[in-house]
Each structure stands twice: as C-alpha cells, then as structure tokens.
N, C-alpha and C. Protein backbone atom coordinates (compact mmCIF):
# COMPACT_ATOMS: atom_id res chain seq x y z
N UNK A 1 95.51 101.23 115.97
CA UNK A 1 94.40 102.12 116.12
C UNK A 1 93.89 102.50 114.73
N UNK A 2 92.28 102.46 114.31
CA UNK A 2 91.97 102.70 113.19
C UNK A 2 90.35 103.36 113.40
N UNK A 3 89.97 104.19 112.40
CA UNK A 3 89.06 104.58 112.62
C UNK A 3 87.70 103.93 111.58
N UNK A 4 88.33 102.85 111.16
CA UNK A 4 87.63 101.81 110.25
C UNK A 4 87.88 100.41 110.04
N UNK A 5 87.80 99.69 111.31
CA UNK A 5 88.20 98.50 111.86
C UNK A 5 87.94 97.69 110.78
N UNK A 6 86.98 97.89 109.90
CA UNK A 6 86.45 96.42 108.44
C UNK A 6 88.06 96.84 107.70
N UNK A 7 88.35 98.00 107.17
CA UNK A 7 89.45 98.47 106.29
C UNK A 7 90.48 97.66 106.51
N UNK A 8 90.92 98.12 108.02
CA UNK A 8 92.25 97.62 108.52
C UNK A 8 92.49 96.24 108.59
N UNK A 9 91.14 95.60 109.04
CA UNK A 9 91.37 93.79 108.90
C UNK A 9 91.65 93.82 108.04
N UNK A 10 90.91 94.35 106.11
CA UNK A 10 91.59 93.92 105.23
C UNK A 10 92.60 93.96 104.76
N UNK A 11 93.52 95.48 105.56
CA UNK A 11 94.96 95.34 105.44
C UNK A 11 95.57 94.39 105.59
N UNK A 12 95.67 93.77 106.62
CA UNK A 12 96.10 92.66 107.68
C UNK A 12 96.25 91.58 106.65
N UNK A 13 94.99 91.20 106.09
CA UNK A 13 95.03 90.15 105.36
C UNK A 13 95.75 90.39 104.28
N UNK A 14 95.73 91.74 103.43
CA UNK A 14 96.92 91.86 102.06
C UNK A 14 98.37 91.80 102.59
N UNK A 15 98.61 92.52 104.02
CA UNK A 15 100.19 92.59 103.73
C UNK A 15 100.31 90.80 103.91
N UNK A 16 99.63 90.02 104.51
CA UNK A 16 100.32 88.79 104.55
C UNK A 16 100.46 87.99 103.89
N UNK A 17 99.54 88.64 102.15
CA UNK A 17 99.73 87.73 101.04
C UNK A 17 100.56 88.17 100.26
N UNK A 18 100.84 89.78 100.03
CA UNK A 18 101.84 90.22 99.37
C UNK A 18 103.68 89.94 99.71
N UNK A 19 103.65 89.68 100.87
CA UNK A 19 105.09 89.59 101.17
C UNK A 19 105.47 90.78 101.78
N UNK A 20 105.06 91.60 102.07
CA UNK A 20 105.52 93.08 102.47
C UNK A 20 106.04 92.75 104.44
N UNK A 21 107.16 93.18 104.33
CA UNK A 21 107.63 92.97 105.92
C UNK A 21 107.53 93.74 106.83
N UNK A 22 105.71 94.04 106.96
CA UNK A 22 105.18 94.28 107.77
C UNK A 22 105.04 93.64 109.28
N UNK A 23 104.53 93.91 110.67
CA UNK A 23 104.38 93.16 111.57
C UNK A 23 103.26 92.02 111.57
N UNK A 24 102.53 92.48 110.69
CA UNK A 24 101.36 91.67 110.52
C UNK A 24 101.83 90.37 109.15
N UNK A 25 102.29 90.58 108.71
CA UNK A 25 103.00 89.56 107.80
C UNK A 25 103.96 89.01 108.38
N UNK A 26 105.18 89.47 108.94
CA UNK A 26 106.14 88.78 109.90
C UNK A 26 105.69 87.93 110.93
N UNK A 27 104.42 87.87 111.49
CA UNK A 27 103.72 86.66 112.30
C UNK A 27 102.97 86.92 112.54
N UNK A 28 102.43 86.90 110.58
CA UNK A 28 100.90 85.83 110.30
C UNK A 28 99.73 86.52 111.17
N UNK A 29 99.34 87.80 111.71
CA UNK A 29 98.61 87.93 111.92
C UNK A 29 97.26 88.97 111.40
N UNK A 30 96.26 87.90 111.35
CA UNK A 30 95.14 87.98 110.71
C UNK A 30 93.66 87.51 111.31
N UNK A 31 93.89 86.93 112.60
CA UNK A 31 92.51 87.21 113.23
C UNK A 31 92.61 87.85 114.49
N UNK A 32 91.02 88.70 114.77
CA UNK A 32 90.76 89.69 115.42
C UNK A 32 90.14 89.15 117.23
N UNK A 33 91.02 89.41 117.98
CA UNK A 33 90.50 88.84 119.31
C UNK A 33 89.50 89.87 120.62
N UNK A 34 90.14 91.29 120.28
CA UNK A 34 89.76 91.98 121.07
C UNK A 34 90.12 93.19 120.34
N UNK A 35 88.80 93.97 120.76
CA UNK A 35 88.74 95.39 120.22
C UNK A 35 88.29 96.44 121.07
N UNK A 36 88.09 97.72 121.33
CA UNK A 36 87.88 98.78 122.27
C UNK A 36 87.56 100.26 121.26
N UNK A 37 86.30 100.27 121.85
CA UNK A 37 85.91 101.67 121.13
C UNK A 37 85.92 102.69 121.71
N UNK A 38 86.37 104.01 121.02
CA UNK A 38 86.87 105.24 121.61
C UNK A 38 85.86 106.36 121.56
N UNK A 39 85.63 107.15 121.82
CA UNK A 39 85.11 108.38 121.23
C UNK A 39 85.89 109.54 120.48
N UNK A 40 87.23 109.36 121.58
CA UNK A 40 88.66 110.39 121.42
C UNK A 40 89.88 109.92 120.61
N UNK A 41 90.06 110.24 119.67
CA UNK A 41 91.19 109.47 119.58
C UNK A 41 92.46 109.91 120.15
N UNK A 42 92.59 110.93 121.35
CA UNK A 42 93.35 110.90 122.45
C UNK A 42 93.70 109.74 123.00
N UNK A 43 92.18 109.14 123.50
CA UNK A 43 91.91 107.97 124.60
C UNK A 43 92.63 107.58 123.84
N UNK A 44 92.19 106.67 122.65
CA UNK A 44 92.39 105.49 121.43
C UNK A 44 93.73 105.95 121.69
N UNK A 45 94.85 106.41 121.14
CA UNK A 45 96.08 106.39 121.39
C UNK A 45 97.06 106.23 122.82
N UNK A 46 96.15 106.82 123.84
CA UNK A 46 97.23 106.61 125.41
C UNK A 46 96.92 105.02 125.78
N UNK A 47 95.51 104.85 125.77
CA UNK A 47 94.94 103.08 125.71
C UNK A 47 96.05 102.22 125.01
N UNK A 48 96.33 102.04 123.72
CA UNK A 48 97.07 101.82 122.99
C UNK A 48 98.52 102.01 123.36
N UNK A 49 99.31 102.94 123.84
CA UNK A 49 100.61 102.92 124.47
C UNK A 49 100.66 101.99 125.87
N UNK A 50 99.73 102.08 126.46
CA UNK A 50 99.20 101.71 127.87
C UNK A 50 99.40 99.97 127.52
N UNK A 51 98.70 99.60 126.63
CA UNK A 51 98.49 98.17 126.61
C UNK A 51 100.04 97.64 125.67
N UNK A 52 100.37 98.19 124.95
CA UNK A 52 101.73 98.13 124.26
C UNK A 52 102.82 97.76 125.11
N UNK A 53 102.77 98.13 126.44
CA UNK A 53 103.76 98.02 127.46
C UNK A 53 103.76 96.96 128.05
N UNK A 54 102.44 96.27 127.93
CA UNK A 54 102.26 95.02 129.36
C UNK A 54 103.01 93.67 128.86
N UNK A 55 102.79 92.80 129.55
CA UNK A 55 103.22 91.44 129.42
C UNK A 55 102.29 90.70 128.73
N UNK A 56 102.62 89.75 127.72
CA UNK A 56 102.11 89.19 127.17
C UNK A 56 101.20 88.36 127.78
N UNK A 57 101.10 87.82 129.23
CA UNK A 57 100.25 87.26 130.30
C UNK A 57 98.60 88.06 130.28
N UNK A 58 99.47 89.38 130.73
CA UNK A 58 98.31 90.61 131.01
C UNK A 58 97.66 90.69 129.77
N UNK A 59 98.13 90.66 128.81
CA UNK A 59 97.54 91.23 127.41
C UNK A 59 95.80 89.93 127.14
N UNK A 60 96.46 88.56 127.17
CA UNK A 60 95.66 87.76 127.38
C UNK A 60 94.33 87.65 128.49
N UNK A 61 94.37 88.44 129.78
CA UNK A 61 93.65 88.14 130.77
C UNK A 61 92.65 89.14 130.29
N UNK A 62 93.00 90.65 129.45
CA UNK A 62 92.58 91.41 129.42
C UNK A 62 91.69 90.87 128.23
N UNK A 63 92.15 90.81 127.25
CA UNK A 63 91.40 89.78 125.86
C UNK A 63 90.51 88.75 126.58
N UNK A 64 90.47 88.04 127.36
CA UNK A 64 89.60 87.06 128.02
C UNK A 64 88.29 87.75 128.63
N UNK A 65 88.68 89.04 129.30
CA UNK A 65 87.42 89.67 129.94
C UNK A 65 86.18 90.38 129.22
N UNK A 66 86.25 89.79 127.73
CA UNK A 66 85.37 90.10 126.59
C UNK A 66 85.06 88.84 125.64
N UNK A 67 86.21 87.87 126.03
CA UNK A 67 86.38 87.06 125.15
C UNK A 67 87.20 85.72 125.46
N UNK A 68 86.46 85.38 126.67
CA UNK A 68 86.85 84.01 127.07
C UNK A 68 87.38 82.77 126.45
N UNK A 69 86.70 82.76 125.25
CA UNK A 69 86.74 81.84 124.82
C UNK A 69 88.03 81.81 123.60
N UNK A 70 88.60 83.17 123.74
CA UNK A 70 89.70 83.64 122.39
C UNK A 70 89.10 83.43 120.70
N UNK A 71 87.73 83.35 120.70
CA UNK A 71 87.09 83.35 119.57
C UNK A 71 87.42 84.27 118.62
N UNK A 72 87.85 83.94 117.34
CA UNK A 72 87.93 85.16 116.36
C UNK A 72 86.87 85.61 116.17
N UNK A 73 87.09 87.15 116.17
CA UNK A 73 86.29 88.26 116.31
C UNK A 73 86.01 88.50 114.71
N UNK A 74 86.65 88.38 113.70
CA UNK A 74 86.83 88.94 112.35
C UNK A 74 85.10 88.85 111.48
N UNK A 75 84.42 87.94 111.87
CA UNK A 75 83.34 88.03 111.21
C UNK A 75 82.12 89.12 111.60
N UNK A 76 82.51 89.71 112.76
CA UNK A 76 81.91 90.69 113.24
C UNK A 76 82.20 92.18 112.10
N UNK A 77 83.54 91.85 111.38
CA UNK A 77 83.56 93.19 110.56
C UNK A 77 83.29 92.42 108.87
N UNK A 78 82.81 91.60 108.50
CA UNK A 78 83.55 91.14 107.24
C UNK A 78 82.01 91.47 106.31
C-alpha cells in the first residue's frame, strides 16, 4: 500500500539492484500487474489484508478482471 504508486515502483526497482533482502529483491519483483485506488486508507489497508490471504489461483483471476492480458502496468507510472 502506497500513497505514491510512481515512488514505490521505483523502490521495487532499487532494492533489486542493491542486494537488500527485501521481498521484492528475493523474487525479482519489478513489474506492476494490478492496482486499486482508495480514498481511505482504512479501505487501502483491510483490501490489502483481504487479498494477502487468498490463493495464489484467486489472486490471478482477480488481476485478470482489469487485466486480461497480465500486461505490465509500470509504464502507466514511469
């Protein structure tokens, strides 16, 4: 959850060049598939626990219903 989605991609991309044993460096991830905008960052956080829980199946069907095609999203912030 971030309240400056361009920032955080560029996190993403430093911890995985620095070496830092982050989750996003531990597997390589660096492009953007699916995103959800909040007003609350209540929502933004229970959303976020909510989807944290599911199956990796579900996680995908849900990413598909915006983004069929699993297209990286990343140039939308760059």
């Amino acid at each position: 959850m971030t309240n400056n989605l361009r920032f955080r991609l560029s996190q993403h991309k430093e911890n995985n060049t620095t070496g830092n044993r982050t989750f996003t460096s531990k597997y390589n991830v660096t492009y953007l598939l699916y995103y959800e905008k909040f007003t609350w960052i209540q929502e933004a956080i229970a959303r976020e626990k909510e989807i944290k829980d599911w199956r990796r199946e579900k996680k995908i069907e849900l990413i598909k219903t915006i983004n069929p095609d699993l297209d990286f999203l990343n140039y939308l912030f760059d």
